[in-house]
C-alpha atoms as a PDB file:
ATOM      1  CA  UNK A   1      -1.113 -17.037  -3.128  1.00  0.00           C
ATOM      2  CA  UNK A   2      -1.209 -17.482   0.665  1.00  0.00           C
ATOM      3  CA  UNK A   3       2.494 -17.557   1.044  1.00  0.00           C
ATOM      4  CA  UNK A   4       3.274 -14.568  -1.178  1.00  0.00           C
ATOM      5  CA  UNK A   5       4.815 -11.849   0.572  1.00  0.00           C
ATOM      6  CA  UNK A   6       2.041  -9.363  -0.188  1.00  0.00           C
ATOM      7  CA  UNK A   7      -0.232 -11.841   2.131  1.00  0.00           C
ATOM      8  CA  UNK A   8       2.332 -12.357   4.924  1.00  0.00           C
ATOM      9  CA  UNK A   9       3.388  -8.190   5.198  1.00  0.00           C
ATOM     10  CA  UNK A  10      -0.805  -7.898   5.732  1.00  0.00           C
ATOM     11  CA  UNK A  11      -0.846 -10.191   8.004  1.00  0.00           C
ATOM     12  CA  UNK A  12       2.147  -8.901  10.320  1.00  0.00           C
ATOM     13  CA  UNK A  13       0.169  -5.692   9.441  1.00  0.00           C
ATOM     14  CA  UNK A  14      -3.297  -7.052  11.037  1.00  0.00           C
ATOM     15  CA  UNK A  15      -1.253  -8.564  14.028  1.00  0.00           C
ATOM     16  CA  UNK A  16       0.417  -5.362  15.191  1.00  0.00           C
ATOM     17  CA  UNK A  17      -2.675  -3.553  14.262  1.00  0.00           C
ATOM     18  CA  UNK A  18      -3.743  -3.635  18.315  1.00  0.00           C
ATOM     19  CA  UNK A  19      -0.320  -3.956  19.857  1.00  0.00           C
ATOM     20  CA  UNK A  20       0.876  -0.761  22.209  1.00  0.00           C
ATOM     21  CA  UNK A  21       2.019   1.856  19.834  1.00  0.00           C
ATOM     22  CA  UNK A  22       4.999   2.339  22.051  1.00  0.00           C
ATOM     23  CA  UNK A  23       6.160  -1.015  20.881  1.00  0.00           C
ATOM     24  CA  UNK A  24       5.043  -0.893  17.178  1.00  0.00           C
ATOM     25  CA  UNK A  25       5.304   1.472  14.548  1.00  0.00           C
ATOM     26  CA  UNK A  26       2.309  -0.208  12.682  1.00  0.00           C
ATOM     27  CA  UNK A  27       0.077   0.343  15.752  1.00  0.00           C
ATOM     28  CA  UNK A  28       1.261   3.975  16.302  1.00  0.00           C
ATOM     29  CA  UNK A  29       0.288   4.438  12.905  1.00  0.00           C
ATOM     30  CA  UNK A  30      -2.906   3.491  14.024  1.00  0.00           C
ATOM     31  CA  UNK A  31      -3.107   4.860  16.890  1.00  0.00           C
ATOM     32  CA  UNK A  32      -2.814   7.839  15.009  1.00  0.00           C
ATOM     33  CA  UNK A  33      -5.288   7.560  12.782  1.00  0.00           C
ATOM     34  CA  UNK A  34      -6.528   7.387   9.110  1.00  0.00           C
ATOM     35  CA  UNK A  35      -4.935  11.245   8.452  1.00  0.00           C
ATOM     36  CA  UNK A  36      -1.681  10.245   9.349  1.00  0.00           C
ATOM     37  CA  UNK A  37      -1.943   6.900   7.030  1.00  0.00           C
ATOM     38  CA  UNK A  38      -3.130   8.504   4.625  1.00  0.00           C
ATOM     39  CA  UNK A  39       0.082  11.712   5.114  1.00  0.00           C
ATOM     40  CA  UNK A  40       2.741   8.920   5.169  1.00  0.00           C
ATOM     41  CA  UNK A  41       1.325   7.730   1.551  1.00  0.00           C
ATOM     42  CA  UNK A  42       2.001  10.793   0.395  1.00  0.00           C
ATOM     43  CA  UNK A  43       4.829  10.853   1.706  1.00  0.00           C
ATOM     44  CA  UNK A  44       6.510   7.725   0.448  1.00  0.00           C
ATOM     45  CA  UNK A  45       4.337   8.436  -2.807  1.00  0.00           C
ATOM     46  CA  UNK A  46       6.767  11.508  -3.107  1.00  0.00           C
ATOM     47  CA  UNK A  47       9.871   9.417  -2.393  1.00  0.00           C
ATOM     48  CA  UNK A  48       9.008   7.007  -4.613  1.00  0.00           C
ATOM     49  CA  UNK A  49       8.210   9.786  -7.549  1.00  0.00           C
ATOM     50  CA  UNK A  50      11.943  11.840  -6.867  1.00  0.00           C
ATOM     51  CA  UNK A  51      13.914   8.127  -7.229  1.00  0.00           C
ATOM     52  CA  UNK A  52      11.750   7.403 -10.485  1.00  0.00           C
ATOM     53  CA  UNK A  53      13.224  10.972 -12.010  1.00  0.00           C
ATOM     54  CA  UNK A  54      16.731  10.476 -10.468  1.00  0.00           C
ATOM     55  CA  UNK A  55      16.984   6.687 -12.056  1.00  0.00           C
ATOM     56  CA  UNK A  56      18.238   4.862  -9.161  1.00  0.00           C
ATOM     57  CA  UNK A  57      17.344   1.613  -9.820  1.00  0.00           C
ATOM     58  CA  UNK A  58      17.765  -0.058  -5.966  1.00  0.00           C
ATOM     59  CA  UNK A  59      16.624   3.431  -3.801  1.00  0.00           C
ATOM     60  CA  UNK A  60      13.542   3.030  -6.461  1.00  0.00           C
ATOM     61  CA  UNK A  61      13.128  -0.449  -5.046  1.00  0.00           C
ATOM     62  CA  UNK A  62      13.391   0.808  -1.149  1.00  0.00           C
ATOM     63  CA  UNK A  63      10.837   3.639  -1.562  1.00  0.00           C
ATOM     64  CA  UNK A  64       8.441   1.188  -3.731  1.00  0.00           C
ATOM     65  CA  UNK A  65       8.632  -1.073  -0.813  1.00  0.00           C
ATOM     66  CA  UNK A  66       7.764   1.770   1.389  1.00  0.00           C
ATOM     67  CA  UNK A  67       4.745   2.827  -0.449  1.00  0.00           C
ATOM     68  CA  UNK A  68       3.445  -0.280  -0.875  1.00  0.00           C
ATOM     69  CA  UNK A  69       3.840  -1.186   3.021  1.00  0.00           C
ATOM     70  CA  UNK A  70       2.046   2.395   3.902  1.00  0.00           C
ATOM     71  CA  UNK A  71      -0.221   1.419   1.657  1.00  0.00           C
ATOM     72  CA  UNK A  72      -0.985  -1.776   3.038  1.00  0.00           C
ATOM     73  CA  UNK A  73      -1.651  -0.341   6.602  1.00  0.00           C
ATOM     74  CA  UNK A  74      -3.902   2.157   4.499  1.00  0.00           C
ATOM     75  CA  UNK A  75      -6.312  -1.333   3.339  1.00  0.00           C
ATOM     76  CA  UNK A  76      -6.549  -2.351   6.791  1.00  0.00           C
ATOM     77  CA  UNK A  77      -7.532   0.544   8.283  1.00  0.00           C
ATOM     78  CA  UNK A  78      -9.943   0.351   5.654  1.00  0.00           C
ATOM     79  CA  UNK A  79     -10.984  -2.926   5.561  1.00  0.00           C
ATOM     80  CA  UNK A  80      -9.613  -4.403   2.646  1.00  0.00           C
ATOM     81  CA  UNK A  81      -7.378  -7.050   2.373  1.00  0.00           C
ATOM     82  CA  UNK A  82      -4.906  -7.699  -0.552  1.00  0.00           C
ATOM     83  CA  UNK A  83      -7.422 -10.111  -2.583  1.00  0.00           C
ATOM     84  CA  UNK A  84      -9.914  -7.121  -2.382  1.00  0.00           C
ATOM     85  CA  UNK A  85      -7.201  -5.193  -4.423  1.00  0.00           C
ATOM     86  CA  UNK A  86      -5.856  -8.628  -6.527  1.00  0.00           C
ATOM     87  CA  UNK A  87      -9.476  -9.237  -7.740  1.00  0.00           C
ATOM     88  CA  UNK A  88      -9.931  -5.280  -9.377  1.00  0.00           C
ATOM     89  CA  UNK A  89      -6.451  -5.863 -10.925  1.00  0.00           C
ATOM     90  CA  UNK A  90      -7.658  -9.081 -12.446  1.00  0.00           C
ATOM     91  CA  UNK A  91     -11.079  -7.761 -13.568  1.00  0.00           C
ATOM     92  CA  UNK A  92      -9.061  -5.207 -15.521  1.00  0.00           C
ATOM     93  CA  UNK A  93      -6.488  -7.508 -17.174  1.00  0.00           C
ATOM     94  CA  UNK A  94      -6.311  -7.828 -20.867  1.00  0.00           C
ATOM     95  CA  UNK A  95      -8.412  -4.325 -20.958  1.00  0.00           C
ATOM     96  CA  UNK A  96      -6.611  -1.231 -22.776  1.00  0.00           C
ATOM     97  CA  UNK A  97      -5.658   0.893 -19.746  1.00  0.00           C
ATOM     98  CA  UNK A  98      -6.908   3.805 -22.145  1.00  0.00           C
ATOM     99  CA  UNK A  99     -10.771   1.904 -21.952  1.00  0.00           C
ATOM    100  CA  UNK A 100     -10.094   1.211 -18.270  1.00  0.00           C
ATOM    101  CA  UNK A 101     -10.037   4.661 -17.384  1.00  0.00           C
ATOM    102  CA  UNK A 102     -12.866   5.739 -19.809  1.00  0.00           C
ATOM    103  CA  UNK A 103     -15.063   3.157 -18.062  1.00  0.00           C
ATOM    104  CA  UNK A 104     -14.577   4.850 -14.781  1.00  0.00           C
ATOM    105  CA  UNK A 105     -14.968   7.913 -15.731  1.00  0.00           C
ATOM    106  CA  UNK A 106     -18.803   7.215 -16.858  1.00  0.00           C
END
């Protein structure tokens, strides 16, 4: 799983992470801090929502891409990293998404 792309967009993501923000729009991400992660989410969340509705099958695939990039930057600025993320996706495979949900809700 090393080599899947997921693993090797986090880790360009954790190299720029201290790089001048002039020079890197990951770092000036950063540099602005968890707010602004967290805005360009939404953001791309909202993109990613209008091409669902509209049905355009490759501008669905650009703003998916988007989203999950943003929300990559999001997990490092966290401190997650992608297996943090793999490993709750696992724990809840084979489980009804309908008893998933109930079980958080507890």
């Amino acid at each position: 799983m090393n080599n899947h792309i997921l693993n090797k967009l986090f880790q360009t993501i954790e190299d720029r992470k201290g790089a001048d923000p002039k020079d890197s729009y990951v770092a000036s991400l950063f540099d602005q801090g968890t707010a602004k992660i967290a805005e360009k989410i939404g953001e791309e969340a909202t993109e990613t929502v209008i091409e669902v509705i509209k049905g355009d099958k490759e501008k669905l695939a650009q703003e998916s891409a988007d989203l999950i990039f943003h929300l990559m930057i999001s997990w490092s600025d966290a401190g997650l990293k992608p297996n943090d993320i793999f490993k709750v996706l696992e724990s809840r495979e084979g489980i009804s998404g309908h008893e998933e949900k109930e079980s958080r809700e507890k």
